[in-house]
Protein backbone atom coordinates (compact mmCIF):
# COMPACT_ATOMS: atom_id res chain seq x y z
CA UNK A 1 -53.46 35.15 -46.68
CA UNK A 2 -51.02 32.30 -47.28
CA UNK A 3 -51.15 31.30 -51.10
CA UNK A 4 -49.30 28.15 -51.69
CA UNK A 5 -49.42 27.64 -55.22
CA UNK A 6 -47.46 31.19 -55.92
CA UNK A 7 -44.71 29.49 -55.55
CA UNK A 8 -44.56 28.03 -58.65
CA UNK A 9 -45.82 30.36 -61.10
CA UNK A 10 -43.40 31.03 -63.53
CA UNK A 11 -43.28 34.42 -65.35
CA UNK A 12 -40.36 35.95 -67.20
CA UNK A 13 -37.35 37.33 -65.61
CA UNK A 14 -36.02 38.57 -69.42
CA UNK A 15 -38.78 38.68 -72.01
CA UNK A 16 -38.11 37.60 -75.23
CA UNK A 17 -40.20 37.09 -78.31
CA UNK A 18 -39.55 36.25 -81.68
CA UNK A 19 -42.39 36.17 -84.20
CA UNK A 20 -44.93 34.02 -82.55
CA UNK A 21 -42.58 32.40 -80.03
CA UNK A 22 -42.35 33.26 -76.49
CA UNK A 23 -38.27 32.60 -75.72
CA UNK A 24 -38.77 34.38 -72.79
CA UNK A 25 -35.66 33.34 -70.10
CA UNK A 26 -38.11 32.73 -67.08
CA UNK A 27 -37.47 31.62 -63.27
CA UNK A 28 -37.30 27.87 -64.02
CA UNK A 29 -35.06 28.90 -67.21
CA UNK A 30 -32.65 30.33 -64.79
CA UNK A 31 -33.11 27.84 -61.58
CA UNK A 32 -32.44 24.81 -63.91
CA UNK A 33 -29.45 26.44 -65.49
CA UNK A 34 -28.13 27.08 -61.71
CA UNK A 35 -28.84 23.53 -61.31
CA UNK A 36 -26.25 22.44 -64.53
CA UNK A 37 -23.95 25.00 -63.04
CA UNK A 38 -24.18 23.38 -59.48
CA UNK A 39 -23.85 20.26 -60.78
CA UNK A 40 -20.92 20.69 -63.05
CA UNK A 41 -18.92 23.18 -60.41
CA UNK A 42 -18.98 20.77 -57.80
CA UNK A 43 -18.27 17.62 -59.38
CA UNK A 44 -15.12 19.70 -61.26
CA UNK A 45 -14.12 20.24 -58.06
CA UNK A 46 -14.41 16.74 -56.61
CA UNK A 47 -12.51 15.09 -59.40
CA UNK A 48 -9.95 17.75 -60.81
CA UNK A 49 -7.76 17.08 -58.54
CA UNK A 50 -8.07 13.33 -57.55
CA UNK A 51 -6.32 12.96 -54.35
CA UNK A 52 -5.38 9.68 -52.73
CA UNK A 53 -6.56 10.75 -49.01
CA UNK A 54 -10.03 12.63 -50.42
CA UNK A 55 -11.07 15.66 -49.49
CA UNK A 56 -15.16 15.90 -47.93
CA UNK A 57 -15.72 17.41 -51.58
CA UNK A 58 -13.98 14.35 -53.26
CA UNK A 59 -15.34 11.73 -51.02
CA UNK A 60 -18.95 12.76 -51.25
CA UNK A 61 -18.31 12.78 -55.55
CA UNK A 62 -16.67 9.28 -54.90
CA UNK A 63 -19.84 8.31 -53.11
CA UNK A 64 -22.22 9.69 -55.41
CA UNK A 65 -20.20 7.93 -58.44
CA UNK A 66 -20.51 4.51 -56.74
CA UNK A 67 -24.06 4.49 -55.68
CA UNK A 68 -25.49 5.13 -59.45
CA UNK A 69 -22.44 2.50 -60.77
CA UNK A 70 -23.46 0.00 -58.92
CA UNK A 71 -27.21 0.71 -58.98
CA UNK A 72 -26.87 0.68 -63.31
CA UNK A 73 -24.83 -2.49 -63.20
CA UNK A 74 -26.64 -4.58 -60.79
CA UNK A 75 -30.23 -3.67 -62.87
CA UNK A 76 -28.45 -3.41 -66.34
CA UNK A 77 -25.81 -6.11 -65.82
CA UNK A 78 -22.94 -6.06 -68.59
CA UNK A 79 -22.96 -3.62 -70.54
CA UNK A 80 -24.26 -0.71 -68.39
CA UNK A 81 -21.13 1.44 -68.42
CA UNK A 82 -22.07 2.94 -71.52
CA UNK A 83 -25.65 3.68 -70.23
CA UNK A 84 -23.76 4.72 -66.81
CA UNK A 85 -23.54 8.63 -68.04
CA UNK A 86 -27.09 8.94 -69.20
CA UNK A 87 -28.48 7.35 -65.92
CA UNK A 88 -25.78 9.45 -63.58
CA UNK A 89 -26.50 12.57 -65.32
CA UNK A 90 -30.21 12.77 -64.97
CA UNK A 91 -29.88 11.33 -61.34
CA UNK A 92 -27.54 14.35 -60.35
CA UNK A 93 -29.68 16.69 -62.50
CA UNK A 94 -32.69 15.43 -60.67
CA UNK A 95 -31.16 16.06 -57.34
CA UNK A 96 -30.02 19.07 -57.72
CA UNK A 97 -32.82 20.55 -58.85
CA UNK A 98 -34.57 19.07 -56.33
CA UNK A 99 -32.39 20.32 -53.40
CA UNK A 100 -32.02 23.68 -54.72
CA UNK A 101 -36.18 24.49 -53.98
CA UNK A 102 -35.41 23.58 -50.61
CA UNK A 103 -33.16 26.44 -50.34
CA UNK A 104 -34.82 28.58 -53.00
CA UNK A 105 -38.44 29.55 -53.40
CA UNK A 106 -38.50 27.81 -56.71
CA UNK A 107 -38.64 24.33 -58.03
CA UNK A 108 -38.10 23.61 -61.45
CA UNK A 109 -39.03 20.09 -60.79
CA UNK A 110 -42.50 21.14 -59.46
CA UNK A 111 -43.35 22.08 -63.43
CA UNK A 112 -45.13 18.76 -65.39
CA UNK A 113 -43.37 20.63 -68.32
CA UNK A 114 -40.13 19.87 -66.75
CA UNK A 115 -40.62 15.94 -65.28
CA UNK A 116 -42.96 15.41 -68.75
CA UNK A 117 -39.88 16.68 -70.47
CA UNK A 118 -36.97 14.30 -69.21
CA UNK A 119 -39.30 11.47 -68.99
CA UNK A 120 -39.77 11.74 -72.81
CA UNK A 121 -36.58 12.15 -73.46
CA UNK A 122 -35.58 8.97 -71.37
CA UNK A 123 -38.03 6.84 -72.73
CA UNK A 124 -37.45 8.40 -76.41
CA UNK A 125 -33.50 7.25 -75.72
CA UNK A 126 -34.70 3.53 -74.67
CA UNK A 127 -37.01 3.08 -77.51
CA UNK A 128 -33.66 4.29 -79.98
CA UNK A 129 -31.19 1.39 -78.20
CA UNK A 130 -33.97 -1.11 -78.33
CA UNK A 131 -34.43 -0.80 -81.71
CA UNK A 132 -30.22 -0.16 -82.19
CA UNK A 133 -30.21 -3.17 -80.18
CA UNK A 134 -32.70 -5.26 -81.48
CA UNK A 135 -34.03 -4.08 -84.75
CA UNK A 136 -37.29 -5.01 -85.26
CA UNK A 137 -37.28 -7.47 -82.62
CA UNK A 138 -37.72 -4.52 -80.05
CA UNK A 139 -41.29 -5.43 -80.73
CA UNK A 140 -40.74 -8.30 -78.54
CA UNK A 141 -40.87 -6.55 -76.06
CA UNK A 142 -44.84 -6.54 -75.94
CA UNK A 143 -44.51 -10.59 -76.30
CA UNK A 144 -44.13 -11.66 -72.80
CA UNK A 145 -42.43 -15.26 -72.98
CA UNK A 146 -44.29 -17.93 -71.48
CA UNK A 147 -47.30 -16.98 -72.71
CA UNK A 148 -50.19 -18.98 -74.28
CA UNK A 149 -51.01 -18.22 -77.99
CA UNK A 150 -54.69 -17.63 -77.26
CA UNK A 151 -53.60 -14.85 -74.49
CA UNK A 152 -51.63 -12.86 -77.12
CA UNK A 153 -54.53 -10.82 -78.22
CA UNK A 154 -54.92 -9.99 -74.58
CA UNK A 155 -51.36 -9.71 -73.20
CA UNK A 156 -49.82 -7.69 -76.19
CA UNK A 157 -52.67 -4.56 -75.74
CA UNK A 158 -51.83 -4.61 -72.27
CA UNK A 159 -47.95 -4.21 -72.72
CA UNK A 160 -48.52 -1.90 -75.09
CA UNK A 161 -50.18 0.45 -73.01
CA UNK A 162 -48.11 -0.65 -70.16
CA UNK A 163 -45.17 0.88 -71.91
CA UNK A 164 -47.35 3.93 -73.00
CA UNK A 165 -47.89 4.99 -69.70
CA UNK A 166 -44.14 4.96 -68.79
CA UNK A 167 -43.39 8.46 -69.35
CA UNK A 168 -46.68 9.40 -68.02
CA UNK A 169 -45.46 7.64 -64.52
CA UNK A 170 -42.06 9.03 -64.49
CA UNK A 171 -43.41 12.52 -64.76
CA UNK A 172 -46.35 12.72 -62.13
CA UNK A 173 -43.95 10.54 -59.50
CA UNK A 174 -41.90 13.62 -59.51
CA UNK A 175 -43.83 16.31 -60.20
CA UNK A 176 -46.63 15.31 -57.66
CA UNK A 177 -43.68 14.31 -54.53
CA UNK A 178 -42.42 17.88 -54.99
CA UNK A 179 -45.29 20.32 -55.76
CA UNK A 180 -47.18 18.19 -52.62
CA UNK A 181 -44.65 18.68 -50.22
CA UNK A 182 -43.67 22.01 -50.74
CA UNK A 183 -47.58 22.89 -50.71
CA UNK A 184 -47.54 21.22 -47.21
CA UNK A 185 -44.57 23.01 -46.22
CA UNK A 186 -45.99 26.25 -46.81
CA UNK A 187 -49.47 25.90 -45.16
CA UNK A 188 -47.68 24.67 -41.69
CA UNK A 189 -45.37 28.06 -42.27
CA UNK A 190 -48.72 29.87 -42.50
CA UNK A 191 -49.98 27.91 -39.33
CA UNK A 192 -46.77 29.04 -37.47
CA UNK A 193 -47.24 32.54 -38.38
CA UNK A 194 -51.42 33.01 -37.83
CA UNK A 195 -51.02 30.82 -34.82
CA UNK A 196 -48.58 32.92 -33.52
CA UNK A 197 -50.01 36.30 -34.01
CA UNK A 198 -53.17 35.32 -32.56
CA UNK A 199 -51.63 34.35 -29.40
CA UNK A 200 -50.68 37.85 -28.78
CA UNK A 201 -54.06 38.88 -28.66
CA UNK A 202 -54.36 37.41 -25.16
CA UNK A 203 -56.99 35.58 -22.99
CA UNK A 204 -57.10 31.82 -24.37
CA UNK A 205 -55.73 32.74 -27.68
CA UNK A 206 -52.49 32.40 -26.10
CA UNK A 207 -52.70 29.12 -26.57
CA UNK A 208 -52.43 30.24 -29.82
CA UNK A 209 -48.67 29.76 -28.87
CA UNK A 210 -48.96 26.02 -28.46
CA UNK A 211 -50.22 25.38 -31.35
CA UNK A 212 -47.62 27.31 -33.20
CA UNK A 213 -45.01 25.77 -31.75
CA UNK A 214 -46.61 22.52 -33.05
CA UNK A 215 -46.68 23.47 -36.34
CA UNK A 216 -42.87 24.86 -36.15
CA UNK A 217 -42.26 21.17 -35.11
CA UNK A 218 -43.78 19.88 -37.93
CA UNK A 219 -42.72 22.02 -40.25
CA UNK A 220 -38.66 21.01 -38.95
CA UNK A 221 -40.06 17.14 -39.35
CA UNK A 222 -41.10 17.89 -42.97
CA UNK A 223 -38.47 19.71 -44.18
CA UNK A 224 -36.24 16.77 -43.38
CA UNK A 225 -37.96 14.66 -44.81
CA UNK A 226 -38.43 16.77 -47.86
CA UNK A 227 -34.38 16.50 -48.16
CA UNK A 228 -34.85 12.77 -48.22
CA UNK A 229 -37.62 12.88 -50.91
CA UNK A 230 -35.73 14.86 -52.74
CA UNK A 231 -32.79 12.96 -52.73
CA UNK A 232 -34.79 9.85 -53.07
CA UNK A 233 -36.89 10.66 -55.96
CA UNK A 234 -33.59 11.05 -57.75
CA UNK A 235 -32.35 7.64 -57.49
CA UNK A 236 -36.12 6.23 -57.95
CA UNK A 237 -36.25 8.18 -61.72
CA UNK A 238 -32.81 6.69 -62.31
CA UNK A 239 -33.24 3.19 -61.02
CA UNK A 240 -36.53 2.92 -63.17
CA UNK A 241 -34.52 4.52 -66.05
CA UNK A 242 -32.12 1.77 -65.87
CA UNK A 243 -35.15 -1.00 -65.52
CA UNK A 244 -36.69 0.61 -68.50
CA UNK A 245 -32.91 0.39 -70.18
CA UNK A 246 -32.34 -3.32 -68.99
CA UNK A 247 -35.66 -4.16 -70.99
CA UNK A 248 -34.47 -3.51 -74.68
CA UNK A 249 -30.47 -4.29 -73.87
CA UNK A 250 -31.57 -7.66 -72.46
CA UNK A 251 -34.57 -8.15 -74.31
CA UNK A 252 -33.77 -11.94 -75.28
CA UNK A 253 -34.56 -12.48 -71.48
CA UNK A 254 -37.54 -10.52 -71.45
């Protein structure tokens, strides 16, 4: 029987324990330090050597480069190159990640612990330039302009918990798009396989066949557009971490 959770149990590849602590180095320990490694191989070989007719390597670094520049400048405005390596890094991070549990059979990204993780940290490093930024008038932030005295009361609760909820969002967006789809993935694989062994028993469960042939067709249709999820999900946690950023760097226009 098909279980399509087991893919993303984690359990310990090296146990480790110290005192009370579990430090054990487990399967998403190791897939998201592949993912760094990925990450940091390949873009040291698109830009060690720089070459004025790119290689495929170079171009597709080029093109990665440009899409997250211009996406942190046109949100951000002035100012955004020095936000640029925060939001690229967690973008390619992100992808990665992302990409390699289409390949392997685990996701780090399919863990809340991991998406509740780098959502914290993002909206921990926003809240630290707003207040670099702004000092105390990062509380402005939960003053929308524009708005009548006598709706304060109202307004500044709701902004509150409107910027409460931020990590919250960032997390499940991600966590949910890839522990859904590779759920899906895996019970149309099962369908393939039952369908298929049941048409060999003969008689009309050889149309058995037919419908495992439509699920292999599904299954192809999902997987690419799993590759686009996972690319896009990417560049939707960094283009809300540079709306998020554009709020306490530009707060005077909030």
């Amino acid at each position: 029987m098909a279980e399509p959770m087991k893919q993303f149990m984690v359990h310990p590849i090296v146990p480790l324990h110290v005192g009370g602590l579990d430090l054990s180095i487990t399967n998403s320990t190791v897939s998201m330090l592949g993912a760094a490694v990925i990450l940091g191989g390949f873009f040291t070989l698109a830009f060690a050597r720089p070459a004025v007719v790119p290689s495929r390597v170079q171009s597709v670094g080029e093109l990665l480069y440009s899409l997250i520049d211009d996406l942190a400048h046109s949100i951000i405005g002035h100012g955004s190159d020095a936000f640029f390596p925060l939001v690229f890094s967690l973008f390619g991070f992100i992808a990665t990640m992302n990409l390699m549990g289409m390949f392997l059979l685990f996701t780090p990204t399919s863990q809340l612990a991991v998406t509740a993780t780098l959502a914290m940290l993002t909206i921990a490093i926003v809240v630290i330039v707003g207040f670099w930024k702004n000092g105390f008038g990062f509380f402005k932030l939960f003053v929308p302009s524009g708005v009548p005295i006598f709706l304060l009361p109202l307004m500044i609760p709701i902004e509150v918990i409107s910027f409460l909820v931020r990590p919250l969002t960032l997390a499940l967006r991600l966590f949910g798009n890839m522990l859904g789809g590779h759920v899906v993935l895996n019970i149309f694989g099962s369908f393939v396989l039952a369908l298929g062994l049941l048409g060999l028993t003969g008689g009309l469960a050889t149309l058995g066949f037919l419908g495992s042939a439509l699920a292999l067709s599904s299954v192809v249709a999902l997987i690419a557009l799993e590759f686009i999820v996972a690319f896009l999900q990417a560049f939707v946690f960094a283009a809300l971490t540079c709306v998020y950023l554009n709020d306490v760097v530009n707060l005077h226009s909030h």
